[in-house]
C-alpha atoms as a PDB file:
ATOM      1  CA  UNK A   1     -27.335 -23.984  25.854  1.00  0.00           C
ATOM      2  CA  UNK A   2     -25.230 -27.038  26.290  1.00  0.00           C
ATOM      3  CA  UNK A   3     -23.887 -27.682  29.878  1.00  0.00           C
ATOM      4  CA  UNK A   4     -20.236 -27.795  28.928  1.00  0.00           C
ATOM      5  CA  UNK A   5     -21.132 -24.696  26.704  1.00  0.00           C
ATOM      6  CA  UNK A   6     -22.504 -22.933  29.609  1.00  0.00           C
ATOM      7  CA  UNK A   7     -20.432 -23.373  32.288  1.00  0.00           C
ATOM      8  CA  UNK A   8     -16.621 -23.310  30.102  1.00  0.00           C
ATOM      9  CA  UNK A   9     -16.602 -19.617  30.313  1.00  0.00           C
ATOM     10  CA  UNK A  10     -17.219 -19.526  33.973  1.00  0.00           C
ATOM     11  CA  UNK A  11     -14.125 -22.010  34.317  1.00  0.00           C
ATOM     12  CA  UNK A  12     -12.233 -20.384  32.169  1.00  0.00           C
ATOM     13  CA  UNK A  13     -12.591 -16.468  34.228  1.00  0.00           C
ATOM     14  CA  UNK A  14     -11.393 -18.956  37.302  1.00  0.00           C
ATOM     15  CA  UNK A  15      -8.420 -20.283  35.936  1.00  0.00           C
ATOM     16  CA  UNK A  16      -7.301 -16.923  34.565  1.00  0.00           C
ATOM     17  CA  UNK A  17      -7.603 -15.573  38.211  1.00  0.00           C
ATOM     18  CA  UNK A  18      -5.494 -18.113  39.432  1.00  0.00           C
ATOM     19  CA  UNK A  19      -2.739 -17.911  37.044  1.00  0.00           C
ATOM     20  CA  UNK A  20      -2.748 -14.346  37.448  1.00  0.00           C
ATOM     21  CA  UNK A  21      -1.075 -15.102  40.759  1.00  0.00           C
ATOM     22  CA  UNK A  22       1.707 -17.139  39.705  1.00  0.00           C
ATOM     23  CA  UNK A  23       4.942 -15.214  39.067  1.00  0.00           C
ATOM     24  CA  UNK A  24       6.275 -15.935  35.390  1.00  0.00           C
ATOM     25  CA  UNK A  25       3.005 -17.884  35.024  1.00  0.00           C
ATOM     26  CA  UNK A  26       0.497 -15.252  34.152  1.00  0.00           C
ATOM     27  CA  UNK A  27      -1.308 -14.956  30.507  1.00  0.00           C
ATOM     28  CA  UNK A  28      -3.280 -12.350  29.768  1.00  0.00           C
ATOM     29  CA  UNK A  29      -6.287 -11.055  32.286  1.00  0.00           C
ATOM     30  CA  UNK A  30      -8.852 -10.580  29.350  1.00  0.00           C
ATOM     31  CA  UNK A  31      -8.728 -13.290  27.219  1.00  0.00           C
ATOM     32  CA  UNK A  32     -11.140 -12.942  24.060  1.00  0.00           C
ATOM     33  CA  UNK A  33     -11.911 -17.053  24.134  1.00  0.00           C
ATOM     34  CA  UNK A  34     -13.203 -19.666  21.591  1.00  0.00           C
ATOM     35  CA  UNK A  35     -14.496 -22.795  23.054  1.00  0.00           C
ATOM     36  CA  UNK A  36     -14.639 -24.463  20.119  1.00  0.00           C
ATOM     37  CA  UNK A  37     -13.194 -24.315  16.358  1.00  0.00           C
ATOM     38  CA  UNK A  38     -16.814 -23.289  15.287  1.00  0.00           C
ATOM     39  CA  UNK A  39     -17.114 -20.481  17.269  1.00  0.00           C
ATOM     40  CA  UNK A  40     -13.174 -20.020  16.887  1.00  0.00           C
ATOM     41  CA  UNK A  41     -14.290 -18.918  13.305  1.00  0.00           C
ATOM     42  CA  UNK A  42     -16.258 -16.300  13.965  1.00  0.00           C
ATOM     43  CA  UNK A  43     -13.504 -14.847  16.794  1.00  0.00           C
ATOM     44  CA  UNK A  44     -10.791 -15.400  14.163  1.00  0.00           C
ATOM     45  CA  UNK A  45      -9.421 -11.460  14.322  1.00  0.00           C
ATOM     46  CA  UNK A  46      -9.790 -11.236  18.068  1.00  0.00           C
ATOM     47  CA  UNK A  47      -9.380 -14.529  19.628  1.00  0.00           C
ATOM     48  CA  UNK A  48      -6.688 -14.394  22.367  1.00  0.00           C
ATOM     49  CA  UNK A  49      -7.413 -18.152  23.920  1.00  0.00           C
ATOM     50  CA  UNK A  50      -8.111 -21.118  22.109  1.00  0.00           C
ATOM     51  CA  UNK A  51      -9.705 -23.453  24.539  1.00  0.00           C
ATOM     52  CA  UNK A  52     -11.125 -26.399  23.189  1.00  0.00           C
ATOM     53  CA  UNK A  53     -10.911 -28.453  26.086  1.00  0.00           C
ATOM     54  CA  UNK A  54     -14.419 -29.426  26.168  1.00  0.00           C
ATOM     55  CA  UNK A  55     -14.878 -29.249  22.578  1.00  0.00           C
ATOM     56  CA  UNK A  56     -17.151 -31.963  21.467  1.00  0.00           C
ATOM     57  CA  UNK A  57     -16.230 -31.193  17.509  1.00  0.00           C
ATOM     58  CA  UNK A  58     -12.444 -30.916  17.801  1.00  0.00           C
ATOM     59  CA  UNK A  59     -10.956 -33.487  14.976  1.00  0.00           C
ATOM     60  CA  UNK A  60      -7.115 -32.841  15.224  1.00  0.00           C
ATOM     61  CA  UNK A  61      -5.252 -30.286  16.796  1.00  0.00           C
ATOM     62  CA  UNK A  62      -5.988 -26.843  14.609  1.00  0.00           C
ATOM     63  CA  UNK A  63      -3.845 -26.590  11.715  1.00  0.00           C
ATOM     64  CA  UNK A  64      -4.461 -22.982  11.072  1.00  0.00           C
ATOM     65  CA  UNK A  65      -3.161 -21.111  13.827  1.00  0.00           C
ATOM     66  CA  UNK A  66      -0.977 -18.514  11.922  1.00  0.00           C
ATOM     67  CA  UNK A  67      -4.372 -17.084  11.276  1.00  0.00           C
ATOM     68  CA  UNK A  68      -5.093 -15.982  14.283  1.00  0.00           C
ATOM     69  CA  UNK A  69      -3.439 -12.418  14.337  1.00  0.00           C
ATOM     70  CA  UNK A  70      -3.869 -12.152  18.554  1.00  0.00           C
ATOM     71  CA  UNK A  71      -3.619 -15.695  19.455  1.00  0.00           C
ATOM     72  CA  UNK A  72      -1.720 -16.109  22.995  1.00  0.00           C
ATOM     73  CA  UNK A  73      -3.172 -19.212  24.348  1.00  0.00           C
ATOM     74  CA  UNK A  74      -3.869 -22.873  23.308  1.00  0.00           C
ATOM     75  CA  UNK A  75      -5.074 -25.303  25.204  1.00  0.00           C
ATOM     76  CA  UNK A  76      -6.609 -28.704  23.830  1.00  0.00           C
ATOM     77  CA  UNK A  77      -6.077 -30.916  27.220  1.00  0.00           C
ATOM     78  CA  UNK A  78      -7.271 -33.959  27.549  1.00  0.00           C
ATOM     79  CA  UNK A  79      -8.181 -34.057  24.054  1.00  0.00           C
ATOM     80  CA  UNK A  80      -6.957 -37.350  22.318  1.00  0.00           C
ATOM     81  CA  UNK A  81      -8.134 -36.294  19.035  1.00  0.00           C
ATOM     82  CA  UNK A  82      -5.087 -33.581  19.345  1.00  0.00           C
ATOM     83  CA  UNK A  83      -2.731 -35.743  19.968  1.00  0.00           C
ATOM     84  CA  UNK A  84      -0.477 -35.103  16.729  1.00  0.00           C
ATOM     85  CA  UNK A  85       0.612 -31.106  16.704  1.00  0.00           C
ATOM     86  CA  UNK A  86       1.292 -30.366  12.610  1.00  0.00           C
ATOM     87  CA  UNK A  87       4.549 -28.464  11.941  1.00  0.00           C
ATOM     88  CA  UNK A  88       2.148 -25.694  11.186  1.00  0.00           C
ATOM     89  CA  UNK A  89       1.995 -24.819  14.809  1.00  0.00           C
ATOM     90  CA  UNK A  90       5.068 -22.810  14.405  1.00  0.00           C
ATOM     91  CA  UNK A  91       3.116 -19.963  12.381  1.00  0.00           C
ATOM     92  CA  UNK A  92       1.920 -19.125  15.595  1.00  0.00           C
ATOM     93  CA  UNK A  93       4.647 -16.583  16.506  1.00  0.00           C
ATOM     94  CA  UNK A  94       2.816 -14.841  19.623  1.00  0.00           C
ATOM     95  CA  UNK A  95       1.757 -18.062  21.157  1.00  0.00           C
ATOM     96  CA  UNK A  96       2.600 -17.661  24.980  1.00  0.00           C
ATOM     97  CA  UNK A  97       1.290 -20.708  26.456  1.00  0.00           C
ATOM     98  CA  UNK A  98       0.312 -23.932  25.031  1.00  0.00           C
ATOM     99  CA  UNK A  99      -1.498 -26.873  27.268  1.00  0.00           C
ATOM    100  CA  UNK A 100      -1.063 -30.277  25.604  1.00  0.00           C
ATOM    101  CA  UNK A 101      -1.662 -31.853  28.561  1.00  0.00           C
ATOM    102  CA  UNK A 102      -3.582 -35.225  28.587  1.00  0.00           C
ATOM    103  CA  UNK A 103      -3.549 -35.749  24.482  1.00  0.00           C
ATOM    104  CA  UNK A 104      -1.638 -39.135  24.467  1.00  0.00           C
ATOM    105  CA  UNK A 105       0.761 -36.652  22.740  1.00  0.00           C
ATOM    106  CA  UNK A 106       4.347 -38.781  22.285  1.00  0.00           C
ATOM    107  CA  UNK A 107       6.618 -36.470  20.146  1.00  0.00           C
ATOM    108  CA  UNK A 108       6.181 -32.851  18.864  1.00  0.00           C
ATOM    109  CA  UNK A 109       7.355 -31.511  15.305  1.00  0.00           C
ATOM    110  CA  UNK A 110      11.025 -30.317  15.315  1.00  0.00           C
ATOM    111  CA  UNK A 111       9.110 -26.842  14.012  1.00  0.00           C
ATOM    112  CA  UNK A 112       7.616 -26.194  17.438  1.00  0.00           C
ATOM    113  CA  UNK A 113      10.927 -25.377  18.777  1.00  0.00           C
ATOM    114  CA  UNK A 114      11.100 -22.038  17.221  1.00  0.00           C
ATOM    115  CA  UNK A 115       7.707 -20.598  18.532  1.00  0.00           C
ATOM    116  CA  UNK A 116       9.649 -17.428  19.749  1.00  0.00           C
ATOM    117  CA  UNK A 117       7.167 -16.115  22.516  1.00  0.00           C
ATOM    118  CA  UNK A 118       6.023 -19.262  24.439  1.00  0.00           C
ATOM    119  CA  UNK A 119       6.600 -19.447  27.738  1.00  0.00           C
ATOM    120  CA  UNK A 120       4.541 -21.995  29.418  1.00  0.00           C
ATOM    121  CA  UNK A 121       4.317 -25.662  28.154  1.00  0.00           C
ATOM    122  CA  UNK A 122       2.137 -28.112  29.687  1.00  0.00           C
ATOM    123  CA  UNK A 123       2.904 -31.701  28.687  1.00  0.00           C
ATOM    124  CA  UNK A 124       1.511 -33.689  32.074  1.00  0.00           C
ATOM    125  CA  UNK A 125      -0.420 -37.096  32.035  1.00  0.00           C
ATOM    126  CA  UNK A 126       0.695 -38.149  28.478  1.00  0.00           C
ATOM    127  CA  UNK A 127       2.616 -41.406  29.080  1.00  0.00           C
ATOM    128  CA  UNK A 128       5.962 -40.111  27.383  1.00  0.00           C
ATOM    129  CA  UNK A 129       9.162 -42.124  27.862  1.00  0.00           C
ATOM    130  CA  UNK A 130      11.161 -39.602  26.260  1.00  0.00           C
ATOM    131  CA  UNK A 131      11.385 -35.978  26.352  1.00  0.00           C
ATOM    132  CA  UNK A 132      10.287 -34.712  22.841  1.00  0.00           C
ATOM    133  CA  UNK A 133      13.381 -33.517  20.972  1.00  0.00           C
ATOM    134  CA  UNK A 134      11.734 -30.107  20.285  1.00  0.00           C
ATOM    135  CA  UNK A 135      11.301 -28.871  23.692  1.00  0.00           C
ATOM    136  CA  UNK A 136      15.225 -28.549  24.208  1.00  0.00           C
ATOM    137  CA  UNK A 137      14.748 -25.737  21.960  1.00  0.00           C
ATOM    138  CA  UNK A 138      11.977 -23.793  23.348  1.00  0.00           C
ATOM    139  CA  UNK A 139      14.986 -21.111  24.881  1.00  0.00           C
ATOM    140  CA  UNK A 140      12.044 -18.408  25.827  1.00  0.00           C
ATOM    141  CA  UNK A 141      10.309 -21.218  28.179  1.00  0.00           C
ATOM    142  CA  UNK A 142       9.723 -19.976  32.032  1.00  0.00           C
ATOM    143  CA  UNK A 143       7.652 -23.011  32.831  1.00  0.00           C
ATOM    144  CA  UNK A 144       7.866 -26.561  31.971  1.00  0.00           C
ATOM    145  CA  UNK A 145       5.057 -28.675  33.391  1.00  0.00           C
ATOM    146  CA  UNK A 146       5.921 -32.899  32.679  1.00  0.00           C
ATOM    147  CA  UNK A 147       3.851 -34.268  35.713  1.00  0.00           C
ATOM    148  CA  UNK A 148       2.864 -38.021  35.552  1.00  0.00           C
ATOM    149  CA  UNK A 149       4.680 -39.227  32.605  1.00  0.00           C
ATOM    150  CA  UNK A 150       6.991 -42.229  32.312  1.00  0.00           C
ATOM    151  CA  UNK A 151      10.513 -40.315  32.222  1.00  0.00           C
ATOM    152  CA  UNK A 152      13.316 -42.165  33.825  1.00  0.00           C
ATOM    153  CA  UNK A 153      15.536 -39.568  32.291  1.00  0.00           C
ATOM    154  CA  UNK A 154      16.084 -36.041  30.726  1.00  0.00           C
ATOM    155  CA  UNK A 155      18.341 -35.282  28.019  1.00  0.00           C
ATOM    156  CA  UNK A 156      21.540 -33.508  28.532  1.00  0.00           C
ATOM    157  CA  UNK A 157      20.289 -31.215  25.983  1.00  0.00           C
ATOM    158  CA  UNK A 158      17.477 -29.926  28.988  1.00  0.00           C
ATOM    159  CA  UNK A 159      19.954 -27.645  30.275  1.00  0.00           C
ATOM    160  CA  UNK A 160      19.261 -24.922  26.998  1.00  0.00           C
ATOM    161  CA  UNK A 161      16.169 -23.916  28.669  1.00  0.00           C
ATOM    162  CA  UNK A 162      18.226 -21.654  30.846  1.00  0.00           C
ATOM    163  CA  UNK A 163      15.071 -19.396  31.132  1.00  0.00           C
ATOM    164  CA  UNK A 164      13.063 -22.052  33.334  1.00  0.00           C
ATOM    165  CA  UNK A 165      11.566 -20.434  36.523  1.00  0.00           C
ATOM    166  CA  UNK A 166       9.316 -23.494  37.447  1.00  0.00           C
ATOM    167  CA  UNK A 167       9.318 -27.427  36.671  1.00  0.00           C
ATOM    168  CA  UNK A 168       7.170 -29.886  37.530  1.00  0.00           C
ATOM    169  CA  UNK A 169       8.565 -33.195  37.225  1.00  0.00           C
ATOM    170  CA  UNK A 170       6.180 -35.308  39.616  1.00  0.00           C
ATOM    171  CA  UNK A 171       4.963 -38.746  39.060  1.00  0.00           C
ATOM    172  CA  UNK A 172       8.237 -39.842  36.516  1.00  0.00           C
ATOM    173  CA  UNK A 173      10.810 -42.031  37.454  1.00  0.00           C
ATOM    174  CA  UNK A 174      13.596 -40.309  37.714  1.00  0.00           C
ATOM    175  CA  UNK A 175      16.500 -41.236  39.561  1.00  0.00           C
ATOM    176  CA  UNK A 176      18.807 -38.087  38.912  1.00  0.00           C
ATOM    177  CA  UNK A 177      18.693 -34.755  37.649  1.00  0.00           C
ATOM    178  CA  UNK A 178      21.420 -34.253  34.272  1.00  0.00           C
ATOM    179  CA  UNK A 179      23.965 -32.043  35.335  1.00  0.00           C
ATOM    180  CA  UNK A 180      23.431 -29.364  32.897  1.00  0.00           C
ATOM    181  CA  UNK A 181      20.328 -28.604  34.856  1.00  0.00           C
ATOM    182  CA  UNK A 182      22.766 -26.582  36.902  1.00  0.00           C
ATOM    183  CA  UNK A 183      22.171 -23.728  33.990  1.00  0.00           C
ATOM    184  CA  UNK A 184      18.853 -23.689  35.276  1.00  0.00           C
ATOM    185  CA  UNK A 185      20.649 -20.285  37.145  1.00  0.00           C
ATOM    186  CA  UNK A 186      17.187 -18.622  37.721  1.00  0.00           C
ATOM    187  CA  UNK A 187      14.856 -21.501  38.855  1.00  0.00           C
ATOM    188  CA  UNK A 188      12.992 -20.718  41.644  1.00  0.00           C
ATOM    189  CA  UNK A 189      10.106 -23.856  42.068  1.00  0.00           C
ATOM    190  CA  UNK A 190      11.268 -27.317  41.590  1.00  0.00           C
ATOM    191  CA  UNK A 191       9.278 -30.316  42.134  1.00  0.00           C
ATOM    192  CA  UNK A 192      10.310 -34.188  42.117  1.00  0.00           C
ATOM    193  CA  UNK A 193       7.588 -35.450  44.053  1.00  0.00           C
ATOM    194  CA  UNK A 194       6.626 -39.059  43.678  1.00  0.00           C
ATOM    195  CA  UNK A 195      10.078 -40.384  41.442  1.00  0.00           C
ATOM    196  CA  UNK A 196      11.830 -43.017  43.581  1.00  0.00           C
ATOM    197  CA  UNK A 197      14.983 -41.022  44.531  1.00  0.00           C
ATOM    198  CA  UNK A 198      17.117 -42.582  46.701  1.00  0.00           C
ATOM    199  CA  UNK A 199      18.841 -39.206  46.883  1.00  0.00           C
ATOM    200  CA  UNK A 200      18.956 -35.438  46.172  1.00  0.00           C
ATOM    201  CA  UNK A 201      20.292 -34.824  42.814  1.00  0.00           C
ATOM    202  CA  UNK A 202      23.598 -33.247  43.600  1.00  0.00           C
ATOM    203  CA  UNK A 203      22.668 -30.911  40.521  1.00  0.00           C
ATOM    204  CA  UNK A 204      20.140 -29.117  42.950  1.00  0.00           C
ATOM    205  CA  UNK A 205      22.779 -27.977  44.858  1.00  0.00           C
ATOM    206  CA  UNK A 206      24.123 -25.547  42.139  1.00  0.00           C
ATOM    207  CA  UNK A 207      20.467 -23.910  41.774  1.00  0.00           C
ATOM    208  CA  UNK A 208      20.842 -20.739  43.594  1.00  0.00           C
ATOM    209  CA  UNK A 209      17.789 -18.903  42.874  1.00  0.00           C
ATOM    210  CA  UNK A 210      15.637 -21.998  44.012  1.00  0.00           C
ATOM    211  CA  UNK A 211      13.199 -20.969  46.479  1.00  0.00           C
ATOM    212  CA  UNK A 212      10.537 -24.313  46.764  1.00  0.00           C
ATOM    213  CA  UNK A 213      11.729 -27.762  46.534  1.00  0.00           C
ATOM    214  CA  UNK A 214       9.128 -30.446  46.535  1.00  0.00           C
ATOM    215  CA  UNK A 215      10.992 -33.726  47.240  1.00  0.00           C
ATOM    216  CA  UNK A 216       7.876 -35.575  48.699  1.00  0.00           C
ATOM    217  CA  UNK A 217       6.849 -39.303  48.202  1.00  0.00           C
ATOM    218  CA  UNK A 218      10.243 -40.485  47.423  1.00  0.00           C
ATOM    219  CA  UNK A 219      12.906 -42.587  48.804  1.00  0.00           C
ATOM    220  CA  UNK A 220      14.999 -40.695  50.584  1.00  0.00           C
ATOM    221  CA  UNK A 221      17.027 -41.468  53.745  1.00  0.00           C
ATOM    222  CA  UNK A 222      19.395 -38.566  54.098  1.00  0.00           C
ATOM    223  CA  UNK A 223      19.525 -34.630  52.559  1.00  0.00           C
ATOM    224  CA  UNK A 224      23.130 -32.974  51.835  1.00  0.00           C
ATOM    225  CA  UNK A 225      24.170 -30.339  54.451  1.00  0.00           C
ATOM    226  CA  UNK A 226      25.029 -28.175  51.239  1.00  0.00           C
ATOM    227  CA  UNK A 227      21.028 -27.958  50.673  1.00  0.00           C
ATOM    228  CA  UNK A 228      20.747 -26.017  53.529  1.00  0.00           C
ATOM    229  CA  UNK A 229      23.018 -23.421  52.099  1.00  0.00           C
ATOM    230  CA  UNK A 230      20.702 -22.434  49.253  1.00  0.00           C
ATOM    231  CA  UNK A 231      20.353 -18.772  49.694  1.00  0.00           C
ATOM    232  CA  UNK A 232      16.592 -18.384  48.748  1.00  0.00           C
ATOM    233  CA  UNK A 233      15.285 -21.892  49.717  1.00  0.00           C
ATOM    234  CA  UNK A 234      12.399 -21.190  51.567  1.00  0.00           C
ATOM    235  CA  UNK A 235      10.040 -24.344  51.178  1.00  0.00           C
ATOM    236  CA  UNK A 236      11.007 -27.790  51.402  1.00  0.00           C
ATOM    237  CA  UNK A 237       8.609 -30.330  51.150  1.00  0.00           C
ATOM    238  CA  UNK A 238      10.129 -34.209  52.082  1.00  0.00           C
ATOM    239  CA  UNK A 239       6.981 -36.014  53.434  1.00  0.00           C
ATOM    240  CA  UNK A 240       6.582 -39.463  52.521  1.00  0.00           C
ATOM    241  CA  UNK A 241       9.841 -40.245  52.564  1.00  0.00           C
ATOM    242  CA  UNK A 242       9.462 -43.155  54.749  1.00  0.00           C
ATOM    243  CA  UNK A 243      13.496 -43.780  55.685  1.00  0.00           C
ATOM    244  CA  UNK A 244      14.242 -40.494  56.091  1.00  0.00           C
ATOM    245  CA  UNK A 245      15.050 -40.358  60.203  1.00  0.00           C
ATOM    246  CA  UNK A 246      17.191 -37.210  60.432  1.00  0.00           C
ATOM    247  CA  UNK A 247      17.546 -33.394  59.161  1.00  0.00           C
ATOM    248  CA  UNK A 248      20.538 -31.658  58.371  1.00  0.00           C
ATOM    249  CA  UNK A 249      21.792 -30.050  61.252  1.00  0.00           C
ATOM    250  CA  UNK A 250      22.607 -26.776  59.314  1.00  0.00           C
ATOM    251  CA  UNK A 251      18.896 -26.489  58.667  1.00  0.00           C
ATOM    252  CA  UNK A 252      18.680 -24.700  61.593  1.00  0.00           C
ATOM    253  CA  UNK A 253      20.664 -21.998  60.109  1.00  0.00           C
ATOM    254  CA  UNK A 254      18.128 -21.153  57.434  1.00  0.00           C
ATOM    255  CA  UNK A 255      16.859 -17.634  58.550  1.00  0.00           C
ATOM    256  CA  UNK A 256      14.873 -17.641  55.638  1.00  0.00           C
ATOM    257  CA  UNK A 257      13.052 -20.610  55.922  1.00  0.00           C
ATOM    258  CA  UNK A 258       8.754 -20.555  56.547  1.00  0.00           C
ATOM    259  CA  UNK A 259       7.379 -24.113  55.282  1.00  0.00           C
ATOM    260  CA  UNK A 260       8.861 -27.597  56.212  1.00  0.00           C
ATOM    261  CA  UNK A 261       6.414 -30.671  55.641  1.00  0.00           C
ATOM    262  CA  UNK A 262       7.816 -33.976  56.921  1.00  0.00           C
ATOM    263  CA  UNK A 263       4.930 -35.768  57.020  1.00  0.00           C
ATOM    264  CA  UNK A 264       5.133 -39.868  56.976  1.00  0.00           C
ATOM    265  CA  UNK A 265       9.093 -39.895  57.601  1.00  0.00           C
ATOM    266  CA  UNK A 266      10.720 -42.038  60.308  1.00  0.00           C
ATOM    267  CA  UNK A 267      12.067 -38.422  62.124  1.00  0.00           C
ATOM    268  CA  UNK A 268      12.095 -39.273  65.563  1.00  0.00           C
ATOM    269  CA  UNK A 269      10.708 -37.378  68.680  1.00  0.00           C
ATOM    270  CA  UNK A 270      13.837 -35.977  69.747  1.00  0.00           C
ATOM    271  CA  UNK A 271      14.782 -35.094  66.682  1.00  0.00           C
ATOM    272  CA  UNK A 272      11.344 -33.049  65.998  1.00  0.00           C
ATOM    273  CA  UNK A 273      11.651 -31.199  69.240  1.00  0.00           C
ATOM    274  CA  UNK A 274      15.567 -30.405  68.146  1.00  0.00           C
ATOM    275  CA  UNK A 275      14.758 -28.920  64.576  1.00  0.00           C
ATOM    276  CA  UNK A 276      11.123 -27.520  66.022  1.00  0.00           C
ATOM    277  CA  UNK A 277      13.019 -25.368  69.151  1.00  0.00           C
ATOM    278  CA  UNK A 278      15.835 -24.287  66.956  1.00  0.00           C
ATOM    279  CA  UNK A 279      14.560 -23.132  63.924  1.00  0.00           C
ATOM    280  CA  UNK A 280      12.749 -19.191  63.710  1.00  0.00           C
ATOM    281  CA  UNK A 281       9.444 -18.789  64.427  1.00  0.00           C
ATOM    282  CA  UNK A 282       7.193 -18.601  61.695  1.00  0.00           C
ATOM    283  CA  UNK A 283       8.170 -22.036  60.835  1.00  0.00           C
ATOM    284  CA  UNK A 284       6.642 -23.791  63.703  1.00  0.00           C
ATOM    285  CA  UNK A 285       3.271 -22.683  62.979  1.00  0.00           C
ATOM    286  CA  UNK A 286       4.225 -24.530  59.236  1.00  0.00           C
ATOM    287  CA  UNK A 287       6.002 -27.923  60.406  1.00  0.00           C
ATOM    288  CA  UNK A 288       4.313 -31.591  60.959  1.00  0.00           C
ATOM    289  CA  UNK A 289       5.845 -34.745  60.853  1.00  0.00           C
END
């Protein structure tokens, strides 16, 4: 048996453990699997998970997925041969998770938009400058993943995905948030690491169910009191924000707060030993600068 052949299955039962743990990011814990469209064929009644990212015989991204009656999963990353999805994807009507990631993929057919059950969308490491116009109109996503693309902006149309739990937004260029995200009323993991901001999106401020906030690797100098007031926040990451020499002094009012990184930030000593005696606890054992 072929290496990749061998081994795909055993990285596939890993990766379905680990999503298992994510809230709102769990697919199902048996998958039925085809690693390939060949042996896709053959699982064509029973397939759950379509993962053909080491397929060596993948030509274009399937056309025929309304055929699979139990399809849940699809996941052609890092496949460049799949880099054009056919309007046909949208005959997929249980699809709960697709993974585009890595494809070179620059737009998506306006058809996608009405895949009723998908949840999870993985876009990452594509190069896109803009957000394809379809995913404004995936309503049922919980998770939006558009790591390390070229975005220096989001459409005002972003804030229809009210359903968004989690977005990943790292490695863009983004210098603001739109400020419909505010209808993002049940996000709970944000993260803007690695963007350039020269300050928190005031949007943020309006996202009450946010619990992590990953504003690392920026260019930040100052955070807003009024993050501090976020009922649920309860991870902050700011490290590598190199002019960033103070901490809001209402951070030490955050009862519910257990992880602060500050790593590679021009905080000084005083103020460490200020925010490090004054805040509870269990976040000492969790802070560095």
């Amino acid at each position: 048996m072929p290496p990749k052949k061998r081994f795909a299955p055993v990285f596939a039962a890993a990766f379905a453990i680990l999503a298992a743990g994510c809230f709102e990011h769990s697919a199902p814990r048996r998958d039925v699997t085809a690693f390939s469209p060949a042996e896709a064929a053959t699982l064509r009644e029973t397939a759950t998970f379509l993962d053909f990212s080491l397929a060596q015989d993948l030509k274009a991204f399937p056309d025929d997925l309304g055929s699979f009656p139990a399809l849940r999963r699809v996941s052609v990353r890092g496949q460049k041969s799949a880099a054009e999805v056919p309007a046909s994807v949208a005959a997929a009507k249980g699809l709960y998770e697709l993974d585009l990631a890595g494809t070179g993929l620059k737009d998506l057919p306006p058809e996608a938009a009405s895949l009723p059950a998908l949840r999870n969308l993985y876009l990452s490491d594509n190069g896109l400058a803009a957000l394809p116009a379809a995913v404004c109109g995936m309503k049922g996503l919980t998770y939006l993943n558009l790591d390390r693309n070229a975005l220096t902006n989001l459409p005002d149309a972003i804030g229809d995905l009210g359903a968004l739990k989690w977005v990943r937004l790292n490695g863009n260029r983004l210098a603001d948030l739109p400020a419909t995200a505010a209808n993002w009323t049940d996000v709970r993991r944000l993260y803007l690491r690695g963007n350039g901001l020269k300050e928190v999106p005031p949007v943020i401020l309006q996202m009450k169910s946010l619990e992590e906030l990953d504003l690392g690797d920026n260019d930040l100098a100052a955070l807003p009191e009024d993050l501090c007031a976020l009922p649920k926040l309860h991870r902050i990451d700011v490290d590598g924000n190199a002019r960033l020499a103070t901490l809001p002094g209402s951070m030490t009012n955050m009862t519910q707060l257990t992880h602060l990184f500050a790593f590679r930030t021009a905080i000084p000593t005083n103020e460490q030993a200020r925010v490090r005696a004054a805040l509870p606890d269990p976040v000492r054992h969790f802070m560095a600068f």
